[in-house]
Protein backbone atom coordinates (compact mmCIF):
# COMPACT_ATOMS: atom_id res chain seq x y z
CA UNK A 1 -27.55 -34.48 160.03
CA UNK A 2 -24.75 -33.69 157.30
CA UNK A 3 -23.70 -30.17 157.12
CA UNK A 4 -21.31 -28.74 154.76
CA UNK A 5 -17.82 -27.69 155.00
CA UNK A 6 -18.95 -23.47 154.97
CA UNK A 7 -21.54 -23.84 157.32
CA UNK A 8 -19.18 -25.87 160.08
CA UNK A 9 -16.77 -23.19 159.68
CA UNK A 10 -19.74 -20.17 161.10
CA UNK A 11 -20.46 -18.94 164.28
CA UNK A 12 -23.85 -19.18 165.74
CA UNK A 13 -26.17 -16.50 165.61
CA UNK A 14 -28.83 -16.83 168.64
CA UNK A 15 -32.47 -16.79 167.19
CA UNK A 16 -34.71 -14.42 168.29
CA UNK A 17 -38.26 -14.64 169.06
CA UNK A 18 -39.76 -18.25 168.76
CA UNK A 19 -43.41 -17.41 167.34
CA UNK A 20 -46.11 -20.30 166.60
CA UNK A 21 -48.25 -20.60 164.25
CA UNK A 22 -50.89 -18.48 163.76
CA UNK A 23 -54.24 -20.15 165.48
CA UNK A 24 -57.08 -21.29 163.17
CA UNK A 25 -60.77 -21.69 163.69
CA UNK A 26 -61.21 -25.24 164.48
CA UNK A 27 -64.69 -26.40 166.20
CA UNK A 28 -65.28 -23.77 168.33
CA UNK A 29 -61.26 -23.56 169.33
CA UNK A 30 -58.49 -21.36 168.48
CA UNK A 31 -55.72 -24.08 167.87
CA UNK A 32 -52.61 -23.78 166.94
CA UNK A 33 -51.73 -26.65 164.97
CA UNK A 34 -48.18 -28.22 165.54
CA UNK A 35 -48.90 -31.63 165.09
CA UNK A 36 -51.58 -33.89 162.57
CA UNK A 37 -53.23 -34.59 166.14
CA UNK A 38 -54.30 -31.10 166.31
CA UNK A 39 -56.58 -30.76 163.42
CA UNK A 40 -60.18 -31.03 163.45
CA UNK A 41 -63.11 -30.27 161.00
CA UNK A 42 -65.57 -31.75 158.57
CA UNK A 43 -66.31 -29.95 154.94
CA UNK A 44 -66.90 -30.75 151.48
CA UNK A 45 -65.14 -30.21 148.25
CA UNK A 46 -64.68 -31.10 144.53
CA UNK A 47 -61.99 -32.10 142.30
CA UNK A 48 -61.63 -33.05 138.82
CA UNK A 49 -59.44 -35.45 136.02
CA UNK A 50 -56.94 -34.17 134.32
CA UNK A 51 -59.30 -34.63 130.85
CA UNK A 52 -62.13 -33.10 132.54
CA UNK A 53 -64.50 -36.39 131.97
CA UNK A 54 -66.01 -35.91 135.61
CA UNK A 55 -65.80 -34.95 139.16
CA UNK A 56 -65.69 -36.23 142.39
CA UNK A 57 -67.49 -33.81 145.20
CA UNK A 58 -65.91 -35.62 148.66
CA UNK A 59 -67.07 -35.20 152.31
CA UNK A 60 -64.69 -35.44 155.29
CA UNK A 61 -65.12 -35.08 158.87
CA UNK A 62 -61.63 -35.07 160.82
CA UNK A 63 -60.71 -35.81 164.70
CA UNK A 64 -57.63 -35.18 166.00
CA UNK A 65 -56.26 -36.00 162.39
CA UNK A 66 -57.80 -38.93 161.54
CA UNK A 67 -60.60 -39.03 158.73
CA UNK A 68 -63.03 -40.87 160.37
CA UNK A 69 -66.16 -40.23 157.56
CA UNK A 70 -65.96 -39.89 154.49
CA UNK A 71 -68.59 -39.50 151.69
CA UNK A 72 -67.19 -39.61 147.96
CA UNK A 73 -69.83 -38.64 145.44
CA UNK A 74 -68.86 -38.98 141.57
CA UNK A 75 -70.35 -37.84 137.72
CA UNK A 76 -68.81 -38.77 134.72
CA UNK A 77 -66.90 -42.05 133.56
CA UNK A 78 -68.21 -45.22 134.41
CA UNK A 79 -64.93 -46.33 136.09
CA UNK A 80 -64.76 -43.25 138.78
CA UNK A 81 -67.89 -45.19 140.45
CA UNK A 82 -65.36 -48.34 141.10
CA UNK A 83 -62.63 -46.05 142.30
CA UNK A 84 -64.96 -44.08 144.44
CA UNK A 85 -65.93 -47.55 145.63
CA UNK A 86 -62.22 -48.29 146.41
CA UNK A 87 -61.34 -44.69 148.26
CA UNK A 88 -64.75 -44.97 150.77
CA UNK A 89 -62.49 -48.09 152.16
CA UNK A 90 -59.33 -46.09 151.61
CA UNK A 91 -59.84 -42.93 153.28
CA UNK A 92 -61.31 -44.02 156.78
CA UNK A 93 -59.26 -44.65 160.16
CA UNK A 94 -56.15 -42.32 157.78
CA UNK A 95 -54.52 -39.33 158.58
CA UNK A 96 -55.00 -36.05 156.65
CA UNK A 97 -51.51 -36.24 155.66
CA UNK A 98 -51.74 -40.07 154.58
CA UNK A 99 -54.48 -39.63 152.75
CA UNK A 100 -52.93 -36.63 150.87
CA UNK A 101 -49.93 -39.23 149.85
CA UNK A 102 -52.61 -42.09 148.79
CA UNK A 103 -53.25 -42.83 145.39
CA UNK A 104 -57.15 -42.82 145.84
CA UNK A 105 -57.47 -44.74 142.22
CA UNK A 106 -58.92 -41.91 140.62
CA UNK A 107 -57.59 -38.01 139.60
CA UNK A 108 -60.70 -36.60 140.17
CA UNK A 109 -60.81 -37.85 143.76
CA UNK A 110 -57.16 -37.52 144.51
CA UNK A 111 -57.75 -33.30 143.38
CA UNK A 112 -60.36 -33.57 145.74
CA UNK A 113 -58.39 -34.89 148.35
CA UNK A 114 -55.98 -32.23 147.98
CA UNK A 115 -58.60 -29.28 148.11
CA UNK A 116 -59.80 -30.62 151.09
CA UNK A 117 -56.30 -30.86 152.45
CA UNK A 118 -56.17 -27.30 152.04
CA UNK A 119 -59.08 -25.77 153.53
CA UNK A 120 -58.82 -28.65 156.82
CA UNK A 121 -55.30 -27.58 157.64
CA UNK A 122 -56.27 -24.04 157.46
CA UNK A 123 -59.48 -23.90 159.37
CA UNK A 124 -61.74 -23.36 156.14
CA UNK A 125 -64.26 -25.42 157.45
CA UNK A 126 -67.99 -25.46 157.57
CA UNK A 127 -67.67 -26.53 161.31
CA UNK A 128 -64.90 -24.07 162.09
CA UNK A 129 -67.13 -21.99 164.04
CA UNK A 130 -68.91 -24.83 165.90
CA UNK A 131 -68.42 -25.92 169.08
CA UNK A 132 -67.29 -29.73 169.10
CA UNK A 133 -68.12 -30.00 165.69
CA UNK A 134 -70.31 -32.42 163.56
CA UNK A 135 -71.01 -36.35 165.02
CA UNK A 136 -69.59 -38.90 162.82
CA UNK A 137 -72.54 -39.82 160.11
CA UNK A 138 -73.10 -36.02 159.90
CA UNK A 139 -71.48 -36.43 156.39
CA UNK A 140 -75.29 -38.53 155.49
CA UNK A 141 -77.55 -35.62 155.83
CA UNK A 142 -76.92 -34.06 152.53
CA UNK A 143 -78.07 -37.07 150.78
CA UNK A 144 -81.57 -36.75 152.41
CA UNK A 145 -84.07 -39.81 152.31
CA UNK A 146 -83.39 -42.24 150.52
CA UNK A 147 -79.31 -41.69 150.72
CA UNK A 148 -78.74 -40.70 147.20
CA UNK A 149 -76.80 -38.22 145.78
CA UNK A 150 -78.59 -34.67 145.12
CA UNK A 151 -77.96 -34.65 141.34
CA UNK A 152 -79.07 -32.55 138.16
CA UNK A 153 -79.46 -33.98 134.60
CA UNK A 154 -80.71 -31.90 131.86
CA UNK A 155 -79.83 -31.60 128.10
CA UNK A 156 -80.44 -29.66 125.43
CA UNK A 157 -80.48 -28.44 121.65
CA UNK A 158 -81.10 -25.09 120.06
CA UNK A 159 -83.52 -27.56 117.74
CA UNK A 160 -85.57 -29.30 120.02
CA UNK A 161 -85.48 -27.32 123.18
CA UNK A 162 -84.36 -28.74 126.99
CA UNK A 163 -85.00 -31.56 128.53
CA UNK A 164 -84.89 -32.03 132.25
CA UNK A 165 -84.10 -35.55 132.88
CA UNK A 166 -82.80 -35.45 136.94
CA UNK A 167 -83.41 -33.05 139.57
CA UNK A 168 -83.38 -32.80 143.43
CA UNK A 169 -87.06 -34.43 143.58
CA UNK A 170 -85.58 -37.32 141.47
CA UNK A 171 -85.94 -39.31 138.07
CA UNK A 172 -88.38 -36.95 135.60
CA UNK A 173 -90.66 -39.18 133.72
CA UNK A 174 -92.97 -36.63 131.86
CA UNK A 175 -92.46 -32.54 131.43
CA UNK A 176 -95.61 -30.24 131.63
CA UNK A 177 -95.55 -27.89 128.57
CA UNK A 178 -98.14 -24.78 128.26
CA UNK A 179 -100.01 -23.56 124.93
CA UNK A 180 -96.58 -21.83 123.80
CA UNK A 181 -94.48 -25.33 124.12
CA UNK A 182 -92.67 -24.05 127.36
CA UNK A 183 -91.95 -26.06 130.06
CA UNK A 184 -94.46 -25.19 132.96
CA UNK A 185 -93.29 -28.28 135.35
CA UNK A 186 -92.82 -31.80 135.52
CA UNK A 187 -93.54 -35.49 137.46
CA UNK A 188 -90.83 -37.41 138.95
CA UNK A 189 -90.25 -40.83 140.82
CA UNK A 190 -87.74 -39.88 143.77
CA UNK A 191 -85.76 -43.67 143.66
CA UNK A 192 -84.19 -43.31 147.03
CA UNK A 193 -87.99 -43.29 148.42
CA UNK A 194 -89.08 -45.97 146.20
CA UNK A 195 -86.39 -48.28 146.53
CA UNK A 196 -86.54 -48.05 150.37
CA UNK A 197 -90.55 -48.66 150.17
CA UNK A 198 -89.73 -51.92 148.65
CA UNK A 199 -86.62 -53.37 149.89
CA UNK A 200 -87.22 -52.09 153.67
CA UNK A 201 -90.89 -51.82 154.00
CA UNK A 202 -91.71 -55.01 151.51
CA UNK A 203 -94.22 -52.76 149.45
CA UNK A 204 -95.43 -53.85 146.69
CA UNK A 205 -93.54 -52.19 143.76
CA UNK A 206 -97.09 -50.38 141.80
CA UNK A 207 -97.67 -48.95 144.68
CA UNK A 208 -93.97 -48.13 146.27
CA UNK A 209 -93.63 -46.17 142.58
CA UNK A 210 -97.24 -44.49 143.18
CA UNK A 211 -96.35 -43.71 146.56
CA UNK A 212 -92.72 -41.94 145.86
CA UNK A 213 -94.25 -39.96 142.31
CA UNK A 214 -95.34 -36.53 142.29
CA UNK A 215 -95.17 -32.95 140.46
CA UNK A 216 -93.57 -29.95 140.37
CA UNK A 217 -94.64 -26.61 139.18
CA UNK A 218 -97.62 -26.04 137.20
CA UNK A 219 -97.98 -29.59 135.84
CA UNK A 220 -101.61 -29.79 136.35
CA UNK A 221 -102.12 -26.85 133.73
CA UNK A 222 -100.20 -28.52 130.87
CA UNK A 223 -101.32 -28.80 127.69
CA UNK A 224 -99.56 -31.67 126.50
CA UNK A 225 -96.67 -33.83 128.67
CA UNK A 226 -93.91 -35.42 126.87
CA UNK A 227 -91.79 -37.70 128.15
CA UNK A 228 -88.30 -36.40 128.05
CA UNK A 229 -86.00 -39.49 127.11
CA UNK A 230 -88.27 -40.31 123.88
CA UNK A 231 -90.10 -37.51 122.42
C-alpha cells in the first residue's frame, strides 16, 4: 500500500466502535453479510435495452453466493432469444458478484442482472422470510405445464378494435363477439400442453390439439367468432 507524503507525516487516531453491517433477511436468517459466501435468496426481476426494443424478466436462486438456477425469459428482438440462450450457460455455478461483471450478451439481461444484484445483496427477496429457502428447480414453477413462458399478446386500433392474440391459457385462435361486436371470450390451444401430448406421450397431433383447446369467458354465447390474426 502507497501512502502519500501528508498522510506519513500524521499521528494515529484510534478508531472507535467497530460496527457490522446491518443484518438482512435471508431464508429465514438474520445474516450479516461480510463475504459473497454469505448471501442467499432466489427472486425475479426485469431489465431492459438501452433502445427499449424488449426485456428480459430473469430468475435466480442463490447459495452461499453462487447462482445455482437461473431462468432468463425474453420479448422483443429476435436476437435477445440467442443471447438469453448464451446467459442460461453463463450465469450458473457464478458468483453474484461475477455475474454482475459478465457481459451476459445482451443489455436487457445485463440491467436485469444488475436489479437482481440489488435486491439479493440486500435481502429483497421473495424467500427472505423463508426458512432454508426455495430447492434448486423452484425457478420452473412459474412456467406451469408445459414449461413456457406466461406471456400476453394483444393489439389494437382505434379502427378495428383489439385483438387478443396470447394469453396465460395460450395461443387464441378465434374471439367470441356478442350482438354489439364486443368481445365476450375466446378459444385457445395452450402449446406447452400440446407439444408435450405429442413429443412425450406420442399422441397423435388432431387429437393432442383437441385435447389441449378450450374457451374462456362467454364464448358459447357469441354471435359471430373471428379469428384474430386475419379478420
Amino acid at each position: 500500500m502507497d501512502y502519500t507524503h501528508e498522510i506519513e507525516e500524521m499521528c494515529i487516531v484510534a478508531k472507535g466502535p467497530r460496527n457490522g453491517p446491518a443484518p438482512i433477511p435471508q431464508e429465514g436468517k438474520w445474516i450479516q453479510a461480510k463475504e459473497v459466501t454469505d448471501i442467499f435468496g432466489l427472486t425475479h426481476g426485469v431489465g431492459w435495452c438501452a433502445p427499449q426494443q424488449g426485456a428480459c424478466k430473469l430468475t435466480l436462486n442463490v447459495k452461499a453466493g453462487i447462482i445455482e438456477e437461473a431462468l432468463v425469459e425474453t420479448i422483443g428482438c429476435t436476437g435477445m432469444t440467442h443471447s438469453a440462450a448464451m446467459a442460461s450457460e453463463i450465469l450458473p455455478g457464478k458468483t453474484i458478484l461475477e455475474a454482475m461483471n459478465t457481459d451476459l450478451v445482451c443489455d436487457a439481461i445485463n440491467v436485469a442482472m444488475r436489479e437482481l444484484f440489488l435486491q439479493i445483496i440486500y435481502g429483497r427477496t421473495q424467500t427472505a422470510f423463508s426458512e432454508n429457502g426455495l430447492p434448486v428447480g423452484a425457478g420452473l414453477e412459474d412456467l406451469g405445464k408445459g414449461l413456457r413462458s406466461v406471456t400476453a399478446t394483444m393489439y389494437g386500433t382505434s379502427k378495428k378494435g383489439a385483438r387478443y392474440l396470447e394469453m396465460t391459457e395460450g395461443y387464441v385462435t378465434e374471439l367470441a363477439l356478442d350482438a354489439d361486436n364486443e368481445v365476450i371470450g375466446y378459444s385457445y390451444v395452450n402449446l406447452g400442453i400440446m407439444m408435450e401430448n405429442i413429443t412425450k406421450n406420442g399422441m397423435d397431433a388432431n387429437e393432442a390439439l383437441k385435447k389441449a383447446s378450450g374457451s374462456y369467458g362467454r364464448f358459447a354465447d357469441a354471435v359471430k367468432t373471428i379469428n384474430p390474426r386475419q379478420e
